[in-house]
Each structure stands twice: as C-alpha cells, then as structure tokens.
C-alpha atoms as a PDB file:
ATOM      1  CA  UNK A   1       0.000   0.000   0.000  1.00  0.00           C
ATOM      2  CA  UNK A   2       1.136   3.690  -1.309  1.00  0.00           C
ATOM      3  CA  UNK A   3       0.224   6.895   0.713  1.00  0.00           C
ATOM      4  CA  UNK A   4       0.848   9.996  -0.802  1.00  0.00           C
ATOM      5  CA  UNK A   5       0.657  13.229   0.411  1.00  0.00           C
ATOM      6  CA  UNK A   6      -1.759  16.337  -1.073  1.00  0.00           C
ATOM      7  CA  UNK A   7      -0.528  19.772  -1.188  1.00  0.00           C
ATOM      8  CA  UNK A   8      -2.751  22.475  -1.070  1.00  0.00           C
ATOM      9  CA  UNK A   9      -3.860  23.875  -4.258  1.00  0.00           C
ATOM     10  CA  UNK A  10      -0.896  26.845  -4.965  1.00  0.00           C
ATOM     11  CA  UNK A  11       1.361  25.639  -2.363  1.00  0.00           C
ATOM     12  CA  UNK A  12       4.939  26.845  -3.453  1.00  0.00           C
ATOM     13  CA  UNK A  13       3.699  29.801  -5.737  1.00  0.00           C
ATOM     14  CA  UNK A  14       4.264  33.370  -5.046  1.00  0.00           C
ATOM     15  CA  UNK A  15       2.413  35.125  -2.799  1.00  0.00           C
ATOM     16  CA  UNK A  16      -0.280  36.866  -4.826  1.00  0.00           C
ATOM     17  CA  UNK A  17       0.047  40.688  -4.434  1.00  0.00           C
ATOM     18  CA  UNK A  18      -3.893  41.885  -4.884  1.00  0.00           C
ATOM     19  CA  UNK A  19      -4.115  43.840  -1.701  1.00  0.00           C
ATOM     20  CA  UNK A  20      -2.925  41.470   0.776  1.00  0.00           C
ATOM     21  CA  UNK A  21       0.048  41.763   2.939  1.00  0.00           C
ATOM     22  CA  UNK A  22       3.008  39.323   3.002  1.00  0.00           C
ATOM     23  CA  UNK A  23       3.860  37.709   6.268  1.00  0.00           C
ATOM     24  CA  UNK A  24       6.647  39.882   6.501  1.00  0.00           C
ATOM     25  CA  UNK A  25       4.801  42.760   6.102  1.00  0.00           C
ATOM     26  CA  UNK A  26       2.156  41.809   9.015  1.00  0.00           C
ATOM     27  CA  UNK A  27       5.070  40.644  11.050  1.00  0.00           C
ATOM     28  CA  UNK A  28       6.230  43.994  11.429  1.00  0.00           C
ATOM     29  CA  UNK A  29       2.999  45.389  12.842  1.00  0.00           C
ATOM     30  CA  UNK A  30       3.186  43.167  15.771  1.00  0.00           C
ATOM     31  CA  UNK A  31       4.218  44.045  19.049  1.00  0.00           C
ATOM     32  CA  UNK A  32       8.148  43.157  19.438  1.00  0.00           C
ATOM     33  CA  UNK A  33       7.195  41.263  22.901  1.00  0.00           C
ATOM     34  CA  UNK A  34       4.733  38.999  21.279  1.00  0.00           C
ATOM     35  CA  UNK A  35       7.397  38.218  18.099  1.00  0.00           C
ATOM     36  CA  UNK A  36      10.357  37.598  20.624  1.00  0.00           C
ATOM     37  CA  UNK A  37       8.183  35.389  22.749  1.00  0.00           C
ATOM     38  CA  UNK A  38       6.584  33.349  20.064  1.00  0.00           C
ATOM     39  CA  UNK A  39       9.594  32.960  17.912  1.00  0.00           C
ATOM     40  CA  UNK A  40      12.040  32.393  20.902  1.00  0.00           C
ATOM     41  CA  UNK A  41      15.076  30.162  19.625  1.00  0.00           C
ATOM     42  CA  UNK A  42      13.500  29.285  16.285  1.00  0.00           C
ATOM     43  CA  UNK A  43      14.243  32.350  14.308  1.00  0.00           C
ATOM     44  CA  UNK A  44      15.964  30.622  11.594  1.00  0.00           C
ATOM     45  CA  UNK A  45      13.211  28.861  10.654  1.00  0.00           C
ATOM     46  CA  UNK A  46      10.477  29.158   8.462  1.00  0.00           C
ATOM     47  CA  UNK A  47       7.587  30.603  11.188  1.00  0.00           C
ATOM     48  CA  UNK A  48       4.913  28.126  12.240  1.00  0.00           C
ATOM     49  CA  UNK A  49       1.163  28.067  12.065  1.00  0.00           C
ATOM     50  CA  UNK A  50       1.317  27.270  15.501  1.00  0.00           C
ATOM     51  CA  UNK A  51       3.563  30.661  16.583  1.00  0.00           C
ATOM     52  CA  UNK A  52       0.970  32.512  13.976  1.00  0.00           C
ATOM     53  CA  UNK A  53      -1.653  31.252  16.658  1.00  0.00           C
ATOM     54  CA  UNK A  54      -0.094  32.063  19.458  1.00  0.00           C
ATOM     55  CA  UNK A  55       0.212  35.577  18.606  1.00  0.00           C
ATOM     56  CA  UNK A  56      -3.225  36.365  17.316  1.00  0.00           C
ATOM     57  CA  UNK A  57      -4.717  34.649  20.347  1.00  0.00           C
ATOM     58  CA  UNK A  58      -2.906  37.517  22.390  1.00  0.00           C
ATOM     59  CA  UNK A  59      -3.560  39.840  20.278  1.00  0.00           C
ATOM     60  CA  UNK A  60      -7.322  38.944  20.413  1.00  0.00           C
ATOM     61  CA  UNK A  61      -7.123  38.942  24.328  1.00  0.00           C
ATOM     62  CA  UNK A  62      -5.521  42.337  24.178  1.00  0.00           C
ATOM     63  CA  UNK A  63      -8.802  43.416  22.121  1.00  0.00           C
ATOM     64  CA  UNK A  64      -6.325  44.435  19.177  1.00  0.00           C
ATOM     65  CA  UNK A  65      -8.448  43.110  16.058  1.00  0.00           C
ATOM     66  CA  UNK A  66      -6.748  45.560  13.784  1.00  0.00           C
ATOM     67  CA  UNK A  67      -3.723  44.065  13.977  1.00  0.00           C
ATOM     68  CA  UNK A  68      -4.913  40.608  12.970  1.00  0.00           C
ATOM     69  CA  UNK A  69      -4.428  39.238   9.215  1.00  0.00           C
ATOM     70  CA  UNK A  70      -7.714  38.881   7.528  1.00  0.00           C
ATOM     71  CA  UNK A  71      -8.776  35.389   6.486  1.00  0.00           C
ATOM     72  CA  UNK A  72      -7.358  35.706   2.842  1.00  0.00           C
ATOM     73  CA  UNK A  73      -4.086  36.912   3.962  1.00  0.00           C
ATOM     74  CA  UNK A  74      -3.777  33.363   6.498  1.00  0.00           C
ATOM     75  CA  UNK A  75      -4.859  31.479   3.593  1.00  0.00           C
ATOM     76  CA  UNK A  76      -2.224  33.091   1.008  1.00  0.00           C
ATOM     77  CA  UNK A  77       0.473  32.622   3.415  1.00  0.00           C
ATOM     78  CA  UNK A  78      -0.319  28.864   3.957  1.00  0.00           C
ATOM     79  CA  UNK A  79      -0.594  28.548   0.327  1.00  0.00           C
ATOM     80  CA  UNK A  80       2.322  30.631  -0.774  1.00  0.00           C
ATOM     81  CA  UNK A  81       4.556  29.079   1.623  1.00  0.00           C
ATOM     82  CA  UNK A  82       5.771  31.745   3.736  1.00  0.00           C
ATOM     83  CA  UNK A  83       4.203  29.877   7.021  1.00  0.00           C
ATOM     84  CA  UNK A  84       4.650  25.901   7.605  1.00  0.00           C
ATOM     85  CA  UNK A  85       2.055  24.282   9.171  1.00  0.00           C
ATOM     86  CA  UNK A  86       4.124  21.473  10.025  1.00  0.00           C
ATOM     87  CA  UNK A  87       7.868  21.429  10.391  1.00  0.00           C
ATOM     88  CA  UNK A  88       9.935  18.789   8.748  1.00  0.00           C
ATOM     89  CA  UNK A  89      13.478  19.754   9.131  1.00  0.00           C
ATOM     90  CA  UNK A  90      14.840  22.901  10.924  1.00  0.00           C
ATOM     91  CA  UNK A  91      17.440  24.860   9.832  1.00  0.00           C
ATOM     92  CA  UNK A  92      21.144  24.015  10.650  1.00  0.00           C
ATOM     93  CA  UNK A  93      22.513  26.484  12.881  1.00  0.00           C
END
C-alpha cells in the first residue's frame, strides 16, 4: 500500500500581491514582545502556524483586532509558503 501526500492547491507559488500583505509585512505590525516570545530560539526557521496562533490569540485577548491578518491573507500565506504548518526539518545552525 502507497500513501501519498496532497498539497494544497498553490502551495509553493508566489504570494499573490492583490491587496494582501506578506507575512513579513504583518510581522512587522506586531508588538516586538509577542514576536520575541513566540519565535524564541526558532528564528531561523520558516515561522509556524502554531507561533501565527499564538500571537493572534494575544492579540485577540488584548482586544487588538486591527492588527490581525484577515482570512485571505492566512490562507495566502499557507498557500504561498511563507508559514509551515508542520515542520519537517529545521534549519542548521
């Protein structure tokens, strides 16, 4: 028996530039407390859907809804690649 794995539909592409704002760009708007603490000792890896949680659940508990990404911009930045939902290797330090 094979298994194969599915990736979503544009994973790997570009980020698509209609509006939305890159990870990066988003990144920056958070508070440097929240990206130090949900980063801290994996910075030289690819950022996690799991740290991307972590900060919008304090950021929602704060009552800062601004700040958060809309749904589009979570779903280009699964798509696009520029968060991993799951980590298979880490970077080599």
């Amino acid at each position: 028996m094979q298994l194969s794995m599915t990736l979503p539909k544009g994973y790997g592409q570009k980020a698509s530039t209609s509006g939305k704002r890159s990870f990066e760009d988003w990144w920056r708007t958070v508070p440097e407390d929240l990206r130090s603490k949900s980063r801290k000792g994996d910075e030289g890896n690819k950022p996690l859907l799991n740290q991307v949680n972590y900060v919008l659940l304090h950021l929602h508990l704060a009552g800062k809804h601004d700040t958060k990404p809309s749904h589009e911009e979570l779903k280009d930045w699964l798509h696009s690649g520029q968060v991993d939902v799951l980590r298979m290797n880490t970077a080599k330090k």
